[in-house]
PDB file of N, CA and C in Angstrom:
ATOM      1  N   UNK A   1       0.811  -1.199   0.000  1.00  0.00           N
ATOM      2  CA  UNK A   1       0.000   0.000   0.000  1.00  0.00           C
ATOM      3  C   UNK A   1       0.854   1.262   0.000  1.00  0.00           C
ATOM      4  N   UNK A   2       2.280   1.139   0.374  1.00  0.00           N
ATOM      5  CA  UNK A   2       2.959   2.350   0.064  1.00  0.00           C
ATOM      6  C   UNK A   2       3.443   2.976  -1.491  1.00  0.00           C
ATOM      7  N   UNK A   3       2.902   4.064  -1.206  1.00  0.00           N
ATOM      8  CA  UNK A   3       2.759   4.819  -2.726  1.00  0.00           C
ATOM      9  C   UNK A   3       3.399   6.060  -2.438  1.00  0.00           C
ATOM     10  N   UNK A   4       3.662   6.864  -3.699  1.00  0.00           N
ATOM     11  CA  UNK A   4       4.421   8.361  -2.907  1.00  0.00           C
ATOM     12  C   UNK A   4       3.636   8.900  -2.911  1.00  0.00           C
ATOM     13  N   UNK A   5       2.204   8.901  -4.105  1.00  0.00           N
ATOM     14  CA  UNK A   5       0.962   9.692  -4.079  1.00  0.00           C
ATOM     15  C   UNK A   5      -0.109   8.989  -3.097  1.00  0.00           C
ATOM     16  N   UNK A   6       0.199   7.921  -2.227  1.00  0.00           N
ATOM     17  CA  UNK A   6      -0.813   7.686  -1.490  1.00  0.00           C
ATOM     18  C   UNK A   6      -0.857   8.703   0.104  1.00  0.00           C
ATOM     19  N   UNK A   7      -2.041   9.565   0.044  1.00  0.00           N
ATOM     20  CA  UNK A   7      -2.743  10.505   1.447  1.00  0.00           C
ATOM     21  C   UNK A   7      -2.641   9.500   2.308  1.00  0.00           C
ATOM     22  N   UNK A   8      -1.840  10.712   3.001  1.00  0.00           N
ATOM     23  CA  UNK A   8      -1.645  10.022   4.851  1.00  0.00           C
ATOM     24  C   UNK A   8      -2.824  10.284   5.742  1.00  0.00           C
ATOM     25  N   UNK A   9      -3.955  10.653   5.207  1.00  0.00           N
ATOM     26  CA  UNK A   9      -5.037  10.988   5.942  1.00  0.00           C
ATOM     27  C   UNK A   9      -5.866  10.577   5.249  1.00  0.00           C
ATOM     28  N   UNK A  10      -6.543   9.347   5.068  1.00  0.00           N
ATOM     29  CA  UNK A  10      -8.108   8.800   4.523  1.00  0.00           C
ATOM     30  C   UNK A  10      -9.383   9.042   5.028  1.00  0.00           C
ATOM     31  N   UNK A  11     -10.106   9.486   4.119  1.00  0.00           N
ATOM     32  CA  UNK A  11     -11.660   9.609   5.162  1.00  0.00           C
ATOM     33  C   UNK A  11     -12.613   8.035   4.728  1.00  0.00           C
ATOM     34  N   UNK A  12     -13.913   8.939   5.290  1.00  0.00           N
ATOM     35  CA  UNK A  12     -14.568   7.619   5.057  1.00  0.00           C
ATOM     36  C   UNK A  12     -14.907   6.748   4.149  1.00  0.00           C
ATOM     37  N   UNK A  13     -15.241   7.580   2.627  1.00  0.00           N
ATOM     38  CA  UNK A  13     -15.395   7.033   1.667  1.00  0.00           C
ATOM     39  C   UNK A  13     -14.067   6.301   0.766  1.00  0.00           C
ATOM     40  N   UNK A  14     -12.400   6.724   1.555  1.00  0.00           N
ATOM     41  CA  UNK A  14     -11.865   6.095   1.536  1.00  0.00           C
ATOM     42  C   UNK A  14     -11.070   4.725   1.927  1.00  0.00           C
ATOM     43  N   UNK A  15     -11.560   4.852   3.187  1.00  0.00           N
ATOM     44  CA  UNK A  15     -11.823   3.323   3.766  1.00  0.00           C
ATOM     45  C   UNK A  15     -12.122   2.279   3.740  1.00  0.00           C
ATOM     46  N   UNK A  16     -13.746   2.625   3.246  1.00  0.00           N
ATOM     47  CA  UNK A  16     -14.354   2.037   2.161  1.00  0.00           C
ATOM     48  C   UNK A  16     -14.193   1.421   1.582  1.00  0.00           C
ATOM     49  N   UNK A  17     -13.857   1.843   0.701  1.00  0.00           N
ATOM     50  CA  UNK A  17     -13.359   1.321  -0.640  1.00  0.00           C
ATOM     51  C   UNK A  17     -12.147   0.440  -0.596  1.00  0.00           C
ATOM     52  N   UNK A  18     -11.120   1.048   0.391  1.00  0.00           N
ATOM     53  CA  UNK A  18      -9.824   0.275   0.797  1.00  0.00           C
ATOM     54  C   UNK A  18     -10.523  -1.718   1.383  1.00  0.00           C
ATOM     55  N   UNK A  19     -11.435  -1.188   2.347  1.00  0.00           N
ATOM     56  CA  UNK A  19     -11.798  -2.442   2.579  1.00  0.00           C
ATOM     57  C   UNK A  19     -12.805  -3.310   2.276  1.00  0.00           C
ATOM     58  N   UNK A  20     -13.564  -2.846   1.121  1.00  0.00           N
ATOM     59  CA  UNK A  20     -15.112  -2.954   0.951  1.00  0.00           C
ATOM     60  C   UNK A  20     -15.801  -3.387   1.233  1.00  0.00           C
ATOM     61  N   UNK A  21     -15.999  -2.257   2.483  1.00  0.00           N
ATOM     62  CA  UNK A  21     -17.179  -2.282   3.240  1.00  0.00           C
ATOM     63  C   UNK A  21     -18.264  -0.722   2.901  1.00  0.00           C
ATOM     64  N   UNK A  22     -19.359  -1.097   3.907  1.00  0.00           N
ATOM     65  CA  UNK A  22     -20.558  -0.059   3.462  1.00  0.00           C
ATOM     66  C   UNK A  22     -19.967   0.957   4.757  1.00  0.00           C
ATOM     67  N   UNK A  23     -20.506   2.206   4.474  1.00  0.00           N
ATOM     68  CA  UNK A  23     -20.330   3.294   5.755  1.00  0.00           C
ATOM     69  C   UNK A  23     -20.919   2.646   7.345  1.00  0.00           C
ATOM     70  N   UNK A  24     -22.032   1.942   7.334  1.00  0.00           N
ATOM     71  CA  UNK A  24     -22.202   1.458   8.762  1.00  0.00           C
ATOM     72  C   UNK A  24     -21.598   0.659   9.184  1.00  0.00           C
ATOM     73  N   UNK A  25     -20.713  -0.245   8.350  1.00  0.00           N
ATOM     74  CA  UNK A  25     -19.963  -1.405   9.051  1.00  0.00           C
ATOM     75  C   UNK A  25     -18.913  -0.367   9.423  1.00  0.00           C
ATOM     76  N   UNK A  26     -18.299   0.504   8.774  1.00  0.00           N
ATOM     77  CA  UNK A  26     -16.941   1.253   9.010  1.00  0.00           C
ATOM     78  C   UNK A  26     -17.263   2.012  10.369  1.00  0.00           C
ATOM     79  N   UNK A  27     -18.469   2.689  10.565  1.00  0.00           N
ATOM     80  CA  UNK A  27     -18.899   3.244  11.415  1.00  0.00           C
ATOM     81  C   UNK A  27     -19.306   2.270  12.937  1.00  0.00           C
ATOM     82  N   UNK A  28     -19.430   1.274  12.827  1.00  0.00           N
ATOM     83  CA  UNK A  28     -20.171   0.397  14.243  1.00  0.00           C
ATOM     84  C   UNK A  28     -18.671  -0.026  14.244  1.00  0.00           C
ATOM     85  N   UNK A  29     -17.481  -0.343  13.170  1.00  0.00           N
ATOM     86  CA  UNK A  29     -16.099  -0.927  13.773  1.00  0.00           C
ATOM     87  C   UNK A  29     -15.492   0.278  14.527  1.00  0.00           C
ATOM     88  N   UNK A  30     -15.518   1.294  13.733  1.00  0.00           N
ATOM     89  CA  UNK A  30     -15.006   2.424  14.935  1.00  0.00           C
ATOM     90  C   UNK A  30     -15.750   2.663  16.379  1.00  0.00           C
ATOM     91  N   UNK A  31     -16.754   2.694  16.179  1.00  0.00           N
ATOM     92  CA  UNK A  31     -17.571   2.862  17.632  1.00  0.00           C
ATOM     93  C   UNK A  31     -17.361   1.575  18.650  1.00  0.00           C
ATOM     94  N   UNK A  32     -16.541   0.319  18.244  1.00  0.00           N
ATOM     95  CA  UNK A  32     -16.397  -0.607  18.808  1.00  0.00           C
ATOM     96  C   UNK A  32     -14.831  -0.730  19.100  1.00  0.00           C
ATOM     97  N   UNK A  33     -14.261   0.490  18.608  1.00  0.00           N
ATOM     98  CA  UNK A  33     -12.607   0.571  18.729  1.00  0.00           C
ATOM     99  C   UNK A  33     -11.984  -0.646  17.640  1.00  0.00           C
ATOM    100  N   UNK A  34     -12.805  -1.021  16.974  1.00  0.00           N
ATOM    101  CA  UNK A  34     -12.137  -2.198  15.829  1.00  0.00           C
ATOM    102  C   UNK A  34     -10.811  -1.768  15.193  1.00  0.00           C
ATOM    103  N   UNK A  35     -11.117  -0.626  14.568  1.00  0.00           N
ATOM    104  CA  UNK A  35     -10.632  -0.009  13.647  1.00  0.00           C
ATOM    105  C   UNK A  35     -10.125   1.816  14.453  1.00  0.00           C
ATOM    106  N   UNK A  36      -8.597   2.011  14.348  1.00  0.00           N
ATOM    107  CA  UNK A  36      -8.309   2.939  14.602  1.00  0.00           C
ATOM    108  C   UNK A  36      -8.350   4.714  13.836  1.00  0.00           C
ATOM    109  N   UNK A  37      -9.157   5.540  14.613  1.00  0.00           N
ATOM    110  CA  UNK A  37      -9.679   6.752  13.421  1.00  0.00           C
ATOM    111  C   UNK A  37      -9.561   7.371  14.496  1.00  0.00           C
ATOM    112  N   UNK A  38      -9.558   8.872  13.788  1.00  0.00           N
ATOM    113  CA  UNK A  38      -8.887  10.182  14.988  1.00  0.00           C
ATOM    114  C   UNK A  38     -10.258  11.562  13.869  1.00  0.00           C
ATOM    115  N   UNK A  39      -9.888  12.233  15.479  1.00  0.00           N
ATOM    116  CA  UNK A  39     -11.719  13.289  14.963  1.00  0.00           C
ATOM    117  C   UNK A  39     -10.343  14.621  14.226  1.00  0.00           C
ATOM    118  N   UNK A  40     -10.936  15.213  13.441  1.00  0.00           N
ATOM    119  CA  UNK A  40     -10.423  16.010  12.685  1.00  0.00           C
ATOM    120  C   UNK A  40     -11.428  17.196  12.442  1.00  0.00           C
ATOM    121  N   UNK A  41     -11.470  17.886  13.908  1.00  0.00           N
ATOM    122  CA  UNK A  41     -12.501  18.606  13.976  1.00  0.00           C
ATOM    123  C   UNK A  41     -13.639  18.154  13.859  1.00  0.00           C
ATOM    124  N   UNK A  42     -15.098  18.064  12.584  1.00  0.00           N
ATOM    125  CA  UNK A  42     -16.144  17.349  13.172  1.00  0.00           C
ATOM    126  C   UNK A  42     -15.820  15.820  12.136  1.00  0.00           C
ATOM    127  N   UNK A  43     -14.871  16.359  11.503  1.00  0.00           N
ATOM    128  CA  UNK A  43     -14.644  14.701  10.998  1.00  0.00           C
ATOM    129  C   UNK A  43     -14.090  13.374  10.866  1.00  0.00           C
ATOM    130  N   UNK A  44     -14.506  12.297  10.682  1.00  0.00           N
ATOM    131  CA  UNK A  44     -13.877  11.240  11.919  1.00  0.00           C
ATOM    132  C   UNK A  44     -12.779  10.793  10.048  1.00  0.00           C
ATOM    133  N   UNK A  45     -11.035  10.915  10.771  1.00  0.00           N
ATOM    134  CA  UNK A  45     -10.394  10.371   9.512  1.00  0.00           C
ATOM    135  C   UNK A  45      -9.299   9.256  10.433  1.00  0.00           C
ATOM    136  N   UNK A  46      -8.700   8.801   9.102  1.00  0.00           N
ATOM    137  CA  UNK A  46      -7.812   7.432   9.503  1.00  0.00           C
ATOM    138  C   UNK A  46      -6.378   7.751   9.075  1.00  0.00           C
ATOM    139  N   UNK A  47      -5.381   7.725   9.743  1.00  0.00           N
ATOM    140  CA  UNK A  47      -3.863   7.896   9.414  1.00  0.00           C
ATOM    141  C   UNK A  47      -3.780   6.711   8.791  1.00  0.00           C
ATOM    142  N   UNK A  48      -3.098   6.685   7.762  1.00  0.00           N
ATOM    143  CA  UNK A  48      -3.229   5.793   6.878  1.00  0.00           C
ATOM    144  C   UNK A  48      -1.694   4.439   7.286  1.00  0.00           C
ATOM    145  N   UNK A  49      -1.105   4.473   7.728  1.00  0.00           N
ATOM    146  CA  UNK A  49       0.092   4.299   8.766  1.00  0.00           C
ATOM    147  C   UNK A  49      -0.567   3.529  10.098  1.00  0.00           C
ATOM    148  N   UNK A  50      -1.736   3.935  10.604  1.00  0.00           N
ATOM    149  CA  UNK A  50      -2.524   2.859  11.808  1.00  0.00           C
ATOM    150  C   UNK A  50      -3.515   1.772  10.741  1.00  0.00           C
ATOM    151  N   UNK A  51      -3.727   2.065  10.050  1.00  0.00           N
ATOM    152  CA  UNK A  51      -4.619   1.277   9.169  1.00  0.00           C
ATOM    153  C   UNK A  51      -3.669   0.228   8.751  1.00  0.00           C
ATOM    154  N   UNK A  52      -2.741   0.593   7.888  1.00  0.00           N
ATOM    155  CA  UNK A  52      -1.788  -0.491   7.467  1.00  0.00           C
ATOM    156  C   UNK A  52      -1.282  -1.526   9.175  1.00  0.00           C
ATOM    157  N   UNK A  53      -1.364  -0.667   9.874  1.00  0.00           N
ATOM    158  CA  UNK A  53      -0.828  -1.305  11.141  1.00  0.00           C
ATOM    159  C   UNK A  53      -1.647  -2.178  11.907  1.00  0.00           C
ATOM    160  N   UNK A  54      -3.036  -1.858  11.517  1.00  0.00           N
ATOM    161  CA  UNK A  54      -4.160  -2.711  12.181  1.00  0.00           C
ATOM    162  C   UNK A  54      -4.081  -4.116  11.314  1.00  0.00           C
ATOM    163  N   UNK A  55      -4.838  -3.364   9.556  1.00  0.00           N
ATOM    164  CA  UNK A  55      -4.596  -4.829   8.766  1.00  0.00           C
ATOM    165  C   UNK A  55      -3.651  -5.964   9.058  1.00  0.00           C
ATOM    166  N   UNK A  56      -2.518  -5.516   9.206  1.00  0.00           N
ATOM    167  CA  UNK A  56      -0.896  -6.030   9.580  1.00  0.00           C
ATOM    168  C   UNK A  56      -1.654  -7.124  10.722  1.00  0.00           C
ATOM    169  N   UNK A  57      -1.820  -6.671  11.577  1.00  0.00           N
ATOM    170  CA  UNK A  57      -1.827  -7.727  12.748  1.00  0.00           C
ATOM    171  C   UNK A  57      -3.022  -8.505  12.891  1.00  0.00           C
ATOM    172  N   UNK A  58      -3.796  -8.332  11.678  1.00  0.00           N
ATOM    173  CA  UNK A  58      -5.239  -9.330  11.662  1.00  0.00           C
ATOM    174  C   UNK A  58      -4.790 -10.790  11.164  1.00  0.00           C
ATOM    175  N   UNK A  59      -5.060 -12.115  12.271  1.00  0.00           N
ATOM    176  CA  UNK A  59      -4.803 -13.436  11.967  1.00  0.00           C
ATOM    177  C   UNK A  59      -5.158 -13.556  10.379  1.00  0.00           C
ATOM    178  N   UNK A  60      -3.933 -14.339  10.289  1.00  0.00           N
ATOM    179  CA  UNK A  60      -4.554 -15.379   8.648  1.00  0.00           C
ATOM    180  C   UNK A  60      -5.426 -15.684   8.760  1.00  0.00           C
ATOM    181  N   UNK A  61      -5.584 -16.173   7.789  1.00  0.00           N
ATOM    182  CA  UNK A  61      -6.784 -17.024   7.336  1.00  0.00           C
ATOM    183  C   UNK A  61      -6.705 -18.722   8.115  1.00  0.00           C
ATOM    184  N   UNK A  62      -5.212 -19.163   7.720  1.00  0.00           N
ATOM    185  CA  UNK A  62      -4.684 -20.694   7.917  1.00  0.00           C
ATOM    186  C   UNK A  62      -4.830 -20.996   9.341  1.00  0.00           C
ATOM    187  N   UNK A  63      -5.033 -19.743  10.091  1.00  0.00           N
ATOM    188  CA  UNK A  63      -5.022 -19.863  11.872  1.00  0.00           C
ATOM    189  C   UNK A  63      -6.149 -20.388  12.167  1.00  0.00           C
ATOM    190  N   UNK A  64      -7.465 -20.165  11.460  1.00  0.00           N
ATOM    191  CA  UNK A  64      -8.521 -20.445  11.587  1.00  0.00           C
ATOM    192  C   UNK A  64      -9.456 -21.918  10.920  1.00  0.00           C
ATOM    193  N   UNK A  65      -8.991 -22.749  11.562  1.00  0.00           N
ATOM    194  CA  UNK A  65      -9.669 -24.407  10.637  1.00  0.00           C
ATOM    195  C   UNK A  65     -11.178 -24.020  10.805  1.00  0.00           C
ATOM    196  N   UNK A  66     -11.023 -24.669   9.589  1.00  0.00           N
ATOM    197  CA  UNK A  66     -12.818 -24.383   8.954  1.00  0.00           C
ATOM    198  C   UNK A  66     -13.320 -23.147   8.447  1.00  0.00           C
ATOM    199  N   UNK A  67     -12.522 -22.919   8.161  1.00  0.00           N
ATOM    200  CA  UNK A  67     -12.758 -21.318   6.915  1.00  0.00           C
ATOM    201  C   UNK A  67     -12.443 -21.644   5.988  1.00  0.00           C
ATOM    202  N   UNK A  68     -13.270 -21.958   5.152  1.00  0.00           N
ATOM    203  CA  UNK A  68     -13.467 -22.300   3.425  1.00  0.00           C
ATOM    204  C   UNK A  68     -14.393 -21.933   2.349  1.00  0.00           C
ATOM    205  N   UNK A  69     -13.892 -21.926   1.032  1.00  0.00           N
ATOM    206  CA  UNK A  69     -15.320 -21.532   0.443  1.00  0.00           C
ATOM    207  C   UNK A  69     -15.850 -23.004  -0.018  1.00  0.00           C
ATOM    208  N   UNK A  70     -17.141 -22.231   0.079  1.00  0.00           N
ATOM    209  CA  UNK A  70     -18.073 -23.421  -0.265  1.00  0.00           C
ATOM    210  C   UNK A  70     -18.443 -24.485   0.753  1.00  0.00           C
TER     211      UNK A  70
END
């Protein structure tokens, strides 16, 4: 995800999209501390540097037996 043109400050509709999800899931993970976001006056944004840092430490997939498709 490191880019030289990638913003160190994402909002919501960029999040989004980063993880594709809808605005209420992004919104009930922050209100649940899931997901790390900082208020920017009245608007809630994401350092893009804690995001990579959260993804980072989310278990594999392989940790989890019985996660498959189909």
């Amino acid at each position: 995800m490191e880019h030289l043109n990638d913003p160190l400050i994402l909002r919501i509709p960029d999040v989004c999209q980063l993880l594709r999800w809808n605005e209420a899931q992004l919104y009930m993970a922050v209100r649940r501390g899931q997901i790390p976001a900082r208020r920017m006056g009245r608007r809630v944004v994401f350092l893009r540097s804690e995001l990579e840092a959260y993804l980072a430490q989310l278990p594999h997939v392989a940790e989890h037996a019985g996660v498959g498709c189909g």
